[in-house]
Protein backbone atom coordinates (compact mmCIF):
# COMPACT_ATOMS: atom_id res chain seq x y z
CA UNK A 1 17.27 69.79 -31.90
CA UNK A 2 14.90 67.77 -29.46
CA UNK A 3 12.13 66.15 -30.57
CA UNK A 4 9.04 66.85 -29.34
CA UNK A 5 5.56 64.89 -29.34
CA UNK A 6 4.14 67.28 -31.34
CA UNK A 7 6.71 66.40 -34.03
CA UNK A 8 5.39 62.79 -33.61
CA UNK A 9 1.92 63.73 -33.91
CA UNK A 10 3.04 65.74 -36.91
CA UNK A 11 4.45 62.75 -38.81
CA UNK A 12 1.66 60.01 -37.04
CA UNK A 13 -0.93 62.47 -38.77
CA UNK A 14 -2.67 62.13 -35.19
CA UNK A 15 -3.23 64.91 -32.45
CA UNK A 16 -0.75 64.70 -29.41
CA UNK A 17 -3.34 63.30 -27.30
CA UNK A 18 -2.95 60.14 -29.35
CA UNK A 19 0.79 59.99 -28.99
CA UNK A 20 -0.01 60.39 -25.03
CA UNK A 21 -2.57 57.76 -25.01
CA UNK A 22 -0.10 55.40 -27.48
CA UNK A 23 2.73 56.12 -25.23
CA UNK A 24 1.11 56.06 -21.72
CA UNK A 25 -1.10 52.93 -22.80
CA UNK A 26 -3.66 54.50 -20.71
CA UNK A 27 -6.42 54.50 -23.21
CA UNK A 28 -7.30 52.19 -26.18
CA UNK A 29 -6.14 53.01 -29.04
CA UNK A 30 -7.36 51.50 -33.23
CA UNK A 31 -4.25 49.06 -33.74
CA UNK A 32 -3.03 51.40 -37.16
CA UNK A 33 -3.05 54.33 -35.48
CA UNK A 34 -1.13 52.74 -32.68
CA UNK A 35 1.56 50.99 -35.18
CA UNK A 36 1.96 54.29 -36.59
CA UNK A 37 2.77 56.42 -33.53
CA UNK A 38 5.45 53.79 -32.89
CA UNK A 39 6.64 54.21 -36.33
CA UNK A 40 7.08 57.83 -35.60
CA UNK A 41 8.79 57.32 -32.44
CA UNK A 42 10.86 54.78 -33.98
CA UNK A 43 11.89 57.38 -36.68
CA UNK A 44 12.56 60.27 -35.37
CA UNK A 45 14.07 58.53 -32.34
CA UNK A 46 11.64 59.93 -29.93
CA UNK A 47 12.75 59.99 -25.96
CA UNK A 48 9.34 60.78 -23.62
CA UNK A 49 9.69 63.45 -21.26
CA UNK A 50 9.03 61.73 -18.08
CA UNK A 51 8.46 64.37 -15.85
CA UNK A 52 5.82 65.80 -17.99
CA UNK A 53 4.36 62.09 -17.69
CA UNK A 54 4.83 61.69 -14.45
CA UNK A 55 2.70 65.39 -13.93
CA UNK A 56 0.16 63.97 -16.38
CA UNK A 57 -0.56 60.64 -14.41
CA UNK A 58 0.26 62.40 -11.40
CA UNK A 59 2.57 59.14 -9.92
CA UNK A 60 5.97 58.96 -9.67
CA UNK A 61 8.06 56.52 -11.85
CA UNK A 62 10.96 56.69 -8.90
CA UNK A 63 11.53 54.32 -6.86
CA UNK A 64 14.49 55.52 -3.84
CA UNK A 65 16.63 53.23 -2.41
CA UNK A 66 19.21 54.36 0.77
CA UNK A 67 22.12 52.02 0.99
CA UNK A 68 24.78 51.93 3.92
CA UNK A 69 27.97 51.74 1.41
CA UNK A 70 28.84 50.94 -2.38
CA UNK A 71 32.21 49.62 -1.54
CA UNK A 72 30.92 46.27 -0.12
CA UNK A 73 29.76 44.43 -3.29
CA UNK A 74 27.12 43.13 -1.10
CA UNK A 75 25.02 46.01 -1.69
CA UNK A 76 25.34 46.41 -5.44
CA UNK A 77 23.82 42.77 -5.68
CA UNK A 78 21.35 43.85 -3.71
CA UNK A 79 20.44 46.84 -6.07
CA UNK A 80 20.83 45.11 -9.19
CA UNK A 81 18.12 42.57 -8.15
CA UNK A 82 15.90 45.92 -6.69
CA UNK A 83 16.44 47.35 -10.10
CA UNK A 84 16.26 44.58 -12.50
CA UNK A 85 12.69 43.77 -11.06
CA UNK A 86 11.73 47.63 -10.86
CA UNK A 87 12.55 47.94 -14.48
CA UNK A 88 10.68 45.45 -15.63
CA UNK A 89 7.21 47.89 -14.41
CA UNK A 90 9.19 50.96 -16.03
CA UNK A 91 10.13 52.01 -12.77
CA UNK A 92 13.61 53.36 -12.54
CA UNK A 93 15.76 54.31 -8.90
CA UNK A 94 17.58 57.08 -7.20
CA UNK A 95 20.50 55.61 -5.63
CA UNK A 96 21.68 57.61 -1.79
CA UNK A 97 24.28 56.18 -0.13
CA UNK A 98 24.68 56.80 4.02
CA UNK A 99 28.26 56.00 4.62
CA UNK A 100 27.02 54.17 7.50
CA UNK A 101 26.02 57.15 9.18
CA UNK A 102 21.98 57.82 10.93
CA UNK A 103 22.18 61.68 9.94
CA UNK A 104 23.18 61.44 6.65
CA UNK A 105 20.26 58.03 6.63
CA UNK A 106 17.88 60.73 7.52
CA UNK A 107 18.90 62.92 5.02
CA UNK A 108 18.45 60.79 2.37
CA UNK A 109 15.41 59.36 3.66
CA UNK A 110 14.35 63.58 3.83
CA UNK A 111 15.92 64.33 0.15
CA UNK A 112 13.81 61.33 -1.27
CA UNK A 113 10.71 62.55 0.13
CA UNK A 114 11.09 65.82 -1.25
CA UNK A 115 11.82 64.85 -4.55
CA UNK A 116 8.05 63.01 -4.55
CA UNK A 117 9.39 59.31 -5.16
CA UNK A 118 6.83 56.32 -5.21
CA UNK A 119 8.55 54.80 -2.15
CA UNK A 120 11.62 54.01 -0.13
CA UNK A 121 13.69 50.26 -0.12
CA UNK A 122 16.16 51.20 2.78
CA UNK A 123 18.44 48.49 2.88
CA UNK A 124 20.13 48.18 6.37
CA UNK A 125 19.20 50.88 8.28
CA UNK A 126 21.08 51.49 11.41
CA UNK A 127 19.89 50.36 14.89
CA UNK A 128 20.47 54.07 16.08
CA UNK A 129 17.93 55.76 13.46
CA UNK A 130 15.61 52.37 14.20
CA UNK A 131 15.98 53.69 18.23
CA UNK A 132 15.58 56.90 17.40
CA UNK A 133 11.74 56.01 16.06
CA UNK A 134 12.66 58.27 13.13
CA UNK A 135 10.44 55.79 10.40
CA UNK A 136 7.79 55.47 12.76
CA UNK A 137 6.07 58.50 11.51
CA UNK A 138 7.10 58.38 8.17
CA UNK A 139 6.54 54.88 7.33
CA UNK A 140 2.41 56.59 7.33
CA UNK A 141 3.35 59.16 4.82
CA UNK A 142 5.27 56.70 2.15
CA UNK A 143 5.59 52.82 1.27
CA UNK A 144 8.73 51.89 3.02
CA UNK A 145 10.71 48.20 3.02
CA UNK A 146 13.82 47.62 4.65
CA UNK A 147 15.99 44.66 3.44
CA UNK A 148 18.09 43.25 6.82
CA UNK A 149 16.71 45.02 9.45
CA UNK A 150 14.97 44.25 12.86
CA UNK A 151 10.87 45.19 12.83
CA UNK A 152 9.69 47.65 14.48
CA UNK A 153 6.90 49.19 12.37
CA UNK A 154 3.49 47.32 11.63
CA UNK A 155 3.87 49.66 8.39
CA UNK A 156 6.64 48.89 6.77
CA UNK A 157 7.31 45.45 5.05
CA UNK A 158 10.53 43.94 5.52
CA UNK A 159 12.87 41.23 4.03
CA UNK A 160 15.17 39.19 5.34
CA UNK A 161 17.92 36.78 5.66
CA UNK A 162 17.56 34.37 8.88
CA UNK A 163 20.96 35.44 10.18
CA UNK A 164 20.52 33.88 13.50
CA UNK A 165 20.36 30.98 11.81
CA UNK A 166 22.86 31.20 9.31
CA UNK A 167 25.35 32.72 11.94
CA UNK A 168 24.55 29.25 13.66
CA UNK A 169 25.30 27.49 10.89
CA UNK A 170 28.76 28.85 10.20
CA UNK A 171 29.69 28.33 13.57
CA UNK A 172 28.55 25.03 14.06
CA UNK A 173 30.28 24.08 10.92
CA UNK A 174 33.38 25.18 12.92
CA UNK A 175 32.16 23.26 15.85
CA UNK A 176 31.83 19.89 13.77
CA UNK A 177 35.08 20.48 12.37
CA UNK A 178 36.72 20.76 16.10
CA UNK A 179 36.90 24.24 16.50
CA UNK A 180 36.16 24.89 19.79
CA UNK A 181 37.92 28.60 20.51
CA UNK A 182 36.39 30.71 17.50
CA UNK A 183 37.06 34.89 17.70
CA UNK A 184 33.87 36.69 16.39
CA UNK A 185 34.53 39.77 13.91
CA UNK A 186 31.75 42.36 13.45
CA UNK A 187 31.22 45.90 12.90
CA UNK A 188 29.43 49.02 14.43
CA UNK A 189 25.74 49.83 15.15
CA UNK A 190 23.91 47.40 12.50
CA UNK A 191 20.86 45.00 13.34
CA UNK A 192 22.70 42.46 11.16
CA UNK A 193 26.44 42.38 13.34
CA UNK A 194 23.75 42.37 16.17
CA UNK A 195 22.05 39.21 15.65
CA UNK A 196 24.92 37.17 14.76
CA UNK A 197 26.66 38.83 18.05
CA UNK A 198 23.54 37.04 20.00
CA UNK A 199 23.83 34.04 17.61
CA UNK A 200 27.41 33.87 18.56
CA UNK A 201 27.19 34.41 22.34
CA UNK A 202 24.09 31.96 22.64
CA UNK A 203 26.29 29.01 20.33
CA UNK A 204 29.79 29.29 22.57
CA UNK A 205 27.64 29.49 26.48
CA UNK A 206 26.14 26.16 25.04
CA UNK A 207 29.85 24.91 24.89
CA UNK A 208 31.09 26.48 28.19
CA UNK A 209 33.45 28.60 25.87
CA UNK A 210 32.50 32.33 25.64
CA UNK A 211 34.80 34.58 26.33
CA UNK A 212 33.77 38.62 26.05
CA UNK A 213 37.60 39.26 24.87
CA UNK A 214 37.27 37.28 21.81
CA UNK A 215 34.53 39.53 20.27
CA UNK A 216 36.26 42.16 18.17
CA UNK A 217 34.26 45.36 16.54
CA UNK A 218 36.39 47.02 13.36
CA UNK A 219 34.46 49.98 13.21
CA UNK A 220 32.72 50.35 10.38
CA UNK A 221 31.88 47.27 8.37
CA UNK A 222 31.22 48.65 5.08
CA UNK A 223 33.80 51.14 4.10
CA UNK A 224 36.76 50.96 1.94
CA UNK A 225 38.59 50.82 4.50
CA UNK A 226 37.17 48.02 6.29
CA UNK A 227 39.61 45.44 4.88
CA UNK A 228 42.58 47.27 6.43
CA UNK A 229 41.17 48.51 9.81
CA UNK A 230 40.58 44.49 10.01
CA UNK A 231 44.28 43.44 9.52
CA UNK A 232 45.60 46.40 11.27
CA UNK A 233 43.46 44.89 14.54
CA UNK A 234 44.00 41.32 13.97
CA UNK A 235 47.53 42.09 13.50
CA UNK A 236 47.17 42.73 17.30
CA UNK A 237 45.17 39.70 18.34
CA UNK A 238 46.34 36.67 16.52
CA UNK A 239 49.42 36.34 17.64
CA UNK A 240 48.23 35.94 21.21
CA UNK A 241 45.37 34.40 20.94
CA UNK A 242 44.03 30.63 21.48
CA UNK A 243 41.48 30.57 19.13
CA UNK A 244 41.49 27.85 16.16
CA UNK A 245 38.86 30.01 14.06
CA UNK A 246 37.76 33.24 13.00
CA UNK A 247 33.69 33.90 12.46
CA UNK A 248 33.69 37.34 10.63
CA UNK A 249 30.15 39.33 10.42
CA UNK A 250 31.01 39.90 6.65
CA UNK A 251 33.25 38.62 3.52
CA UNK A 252 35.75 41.96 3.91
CA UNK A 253 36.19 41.67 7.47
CA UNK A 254 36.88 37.89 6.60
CA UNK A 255 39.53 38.96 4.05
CA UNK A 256 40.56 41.71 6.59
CA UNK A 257 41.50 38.56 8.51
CA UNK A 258 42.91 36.51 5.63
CA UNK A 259 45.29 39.30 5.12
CA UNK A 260 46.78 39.62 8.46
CA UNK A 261 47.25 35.82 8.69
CA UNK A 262 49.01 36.17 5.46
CA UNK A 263 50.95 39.14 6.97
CA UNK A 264 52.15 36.71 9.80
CA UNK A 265 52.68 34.06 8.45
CA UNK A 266 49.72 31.90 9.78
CA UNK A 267 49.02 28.91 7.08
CA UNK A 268 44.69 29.19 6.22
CA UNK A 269 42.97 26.58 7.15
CA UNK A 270 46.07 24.55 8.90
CA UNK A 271 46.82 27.00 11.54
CA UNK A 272 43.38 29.16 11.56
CA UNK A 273 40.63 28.89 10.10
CA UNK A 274 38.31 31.47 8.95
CA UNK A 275 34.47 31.49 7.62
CA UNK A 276 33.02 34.82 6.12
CA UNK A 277 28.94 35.79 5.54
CA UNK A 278 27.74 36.97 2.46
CA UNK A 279 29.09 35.66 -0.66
CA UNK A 280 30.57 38.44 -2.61
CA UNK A 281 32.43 38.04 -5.64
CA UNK A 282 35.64 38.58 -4.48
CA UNK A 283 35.56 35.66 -2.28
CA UNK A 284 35.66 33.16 -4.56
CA UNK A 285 38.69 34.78 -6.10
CA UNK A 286 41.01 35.25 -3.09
CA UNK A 287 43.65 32.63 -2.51
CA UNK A 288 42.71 30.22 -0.58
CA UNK A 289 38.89 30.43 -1.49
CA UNK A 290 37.03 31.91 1.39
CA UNK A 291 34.08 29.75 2.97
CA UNK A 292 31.00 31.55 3.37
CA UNK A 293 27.55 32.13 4.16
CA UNK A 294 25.33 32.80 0.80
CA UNK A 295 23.42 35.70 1.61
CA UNK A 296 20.83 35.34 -1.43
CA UNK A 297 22.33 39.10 -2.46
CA UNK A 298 19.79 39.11 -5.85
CA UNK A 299 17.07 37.51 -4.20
CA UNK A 300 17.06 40.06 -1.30
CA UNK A 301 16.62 43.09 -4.12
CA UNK A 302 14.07 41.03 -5.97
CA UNK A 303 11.91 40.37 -2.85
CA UNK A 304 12.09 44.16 -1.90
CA UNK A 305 11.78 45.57 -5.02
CA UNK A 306 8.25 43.07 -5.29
CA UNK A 307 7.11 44.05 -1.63
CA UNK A 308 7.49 47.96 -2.11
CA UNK A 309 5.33 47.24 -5.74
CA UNK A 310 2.80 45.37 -3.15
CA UNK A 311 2.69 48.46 -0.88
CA UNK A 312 2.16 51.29 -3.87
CA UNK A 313 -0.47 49.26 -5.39
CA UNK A 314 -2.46 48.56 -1.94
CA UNK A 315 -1.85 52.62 -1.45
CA UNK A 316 0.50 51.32 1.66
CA UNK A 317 -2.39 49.67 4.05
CA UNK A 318 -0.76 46.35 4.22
CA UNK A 319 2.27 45.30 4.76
CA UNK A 320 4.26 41.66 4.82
CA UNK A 321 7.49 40.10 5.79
CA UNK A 322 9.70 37.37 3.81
CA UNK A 323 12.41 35.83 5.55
CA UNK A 324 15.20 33.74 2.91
CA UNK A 325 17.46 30.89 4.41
CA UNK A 326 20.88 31.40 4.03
CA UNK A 327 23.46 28.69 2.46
CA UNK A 328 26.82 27.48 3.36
CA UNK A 329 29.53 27.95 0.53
CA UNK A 330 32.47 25.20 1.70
CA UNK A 331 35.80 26.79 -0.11
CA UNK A 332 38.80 26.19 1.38
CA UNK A 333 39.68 28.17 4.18
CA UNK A 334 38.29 25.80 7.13
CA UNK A 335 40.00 23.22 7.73
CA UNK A 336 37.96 19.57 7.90
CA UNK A 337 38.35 17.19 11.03
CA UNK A 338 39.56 13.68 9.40
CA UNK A 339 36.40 11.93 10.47
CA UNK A 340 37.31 7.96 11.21
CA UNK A 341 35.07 5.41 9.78
């Protein structure tokens, strides 16, 4: 049978308005009397009813966070640092995940609301529902943060990687390591394959080297199928194609592209080489190791999960934005100029 708190104010000896107050830690309480409610709960293994608490204080202990994909282990970082901060203020998340689609964003963004949660970490949001203006209204009605997104709300605090920058750091690592003809892999209708498309366009004008055909969209970038629509493309374009090096938007695109150099028969990093963004697991385990871009995946989650605390406690007047450097993870699939001393 489930214990109640009147059967720890029973065995306490107290009235249940002292197991609230012990509890909630709302109230003082005489240091016995609170040792002795703990005893109780300790005892009869005691679970609080949080909805009843959450009536009581009238404040929601939910946080809700809307994520684009689990099947990109970028994201779970991302969450475990959003809820390994959140827990630590006995706050605890509902989890909605978009596919990548801006209806099914709304949605969630809708559900949340109606389910009365403290506020929203939206971690990139697509540019369509950004277009669309669809926050602008709501970002008045609930603390919002968005992790990897462009700003376009005074009222809603963002974080960030600089991916223009890091997107010109991975390609002018290529660059210093004579890469001169370098295809660009991205996906569909996020801020982030956006930026390092501009990134990418502004880097190879400087060199007298774009070319609009080596820009290649995979569809969607998150999926679980994203590593396969990637080889079944590049299958297409490698063969044919001049370039020396492959920038991809993402680590599964980048292993999208591993793969299909595998499949013909293209040596990594002698006969192509290939630089991912992110730093997922999985890239460190792939043969040969994939260079990267180190996204800060924990950091991200922390920094949202401290900005959206920020926003409840200031009742969501202010807002802030914190922008984290990305790093470059050398593996092994670039291949090094032999530099002559």
């Amino acid at each position: 049978m489930k214990v109640t708190i009147q059967d720890v104010a029973k065995k306490a000896n107290v009235s249940v308005a002292t197991v609230s107050r012990v509890m909630n830690g709302n109230y003082p309480v005489k240091a016995e009397t609170r040792e002795s409610v703990l005893k109780a709960v300790d005892e009869l293994n005691y679970i609080p009813n949080m909805q009843a608490r959450e009536l009581t204080q009238k404040k929601s202990t939910t946080i809700g966070v809307v994520v684009p994909s689990i099947n990109n282990m970028f994201f779970p970082e991302v969450i475990n640092g959003i809820e390994n901060h959140l827990k630590k203020n006995s706050l605890s998340i509902i989890l909605t995940c978009t596919d990548n689609n801006p209806d099914e964003e709304k949605s969630c963004i809708n559900n949340l609301i109606s389910r009365n949660v403290s506020g929203i970490i939206v971690i990139g949001p697509t540019s369509s529902t950004i277009k669309s203006k669809f926050y602008n209204n709501i970002s008045n009605k609930i603390p919002l943060v968005f992790i990897n997104s462009e700003s376009i709300d005074s009222n809603i605090s963002y974080v960030s990687n600089d991916e223009a920058f890091g997107a010109e750091t991975a390609l002018n690592y290529l660059i210093d390591n004579k890469h001169k003809d370098i295809l660009f892999v991205r996906g569909k209708d996020t801020y982030s394959y956006n930026i390092k498309e501009k990134a990418y366009k502004d880097v190879m004008s400087k060199l007298n080297n774009f070319k609009s055909e080596n820009i290649i969209n995979i569809g969607n970038g998150n999926s679980s199928e994203t590593v396969d629509n990637t080889v079944d493309i590049l299958l297409n374009i490698l063969p044919t194609t001049s370039a020396t090096a492959v920038f991809a938007c993402n680590d599964l695109m980048a292993l999208g592209v591993l793969n299909a150099c595998k499949k013909l028969g293209k040596r990594v990093p002698d006969e192509i080489s290939i630089i991912g963004y992110d730093n997922i697991p999985l890239s460190q385990f792939v043969e040969p190791k994939l260079t990267t871009m180190d996204q800060n995946m924990f950091l991200l989650g922390t920094n949202a999960a401290i900005l959206l605390l920020e926003k409840i406690e200031c009742e969501n007047k202010y807002s802030k934005r914190i922008i984290l450097n990305n790093t470059l993870v050398e593996r092994e699939t670039v291949k090094k100029s032999i530099k002559l001393k």
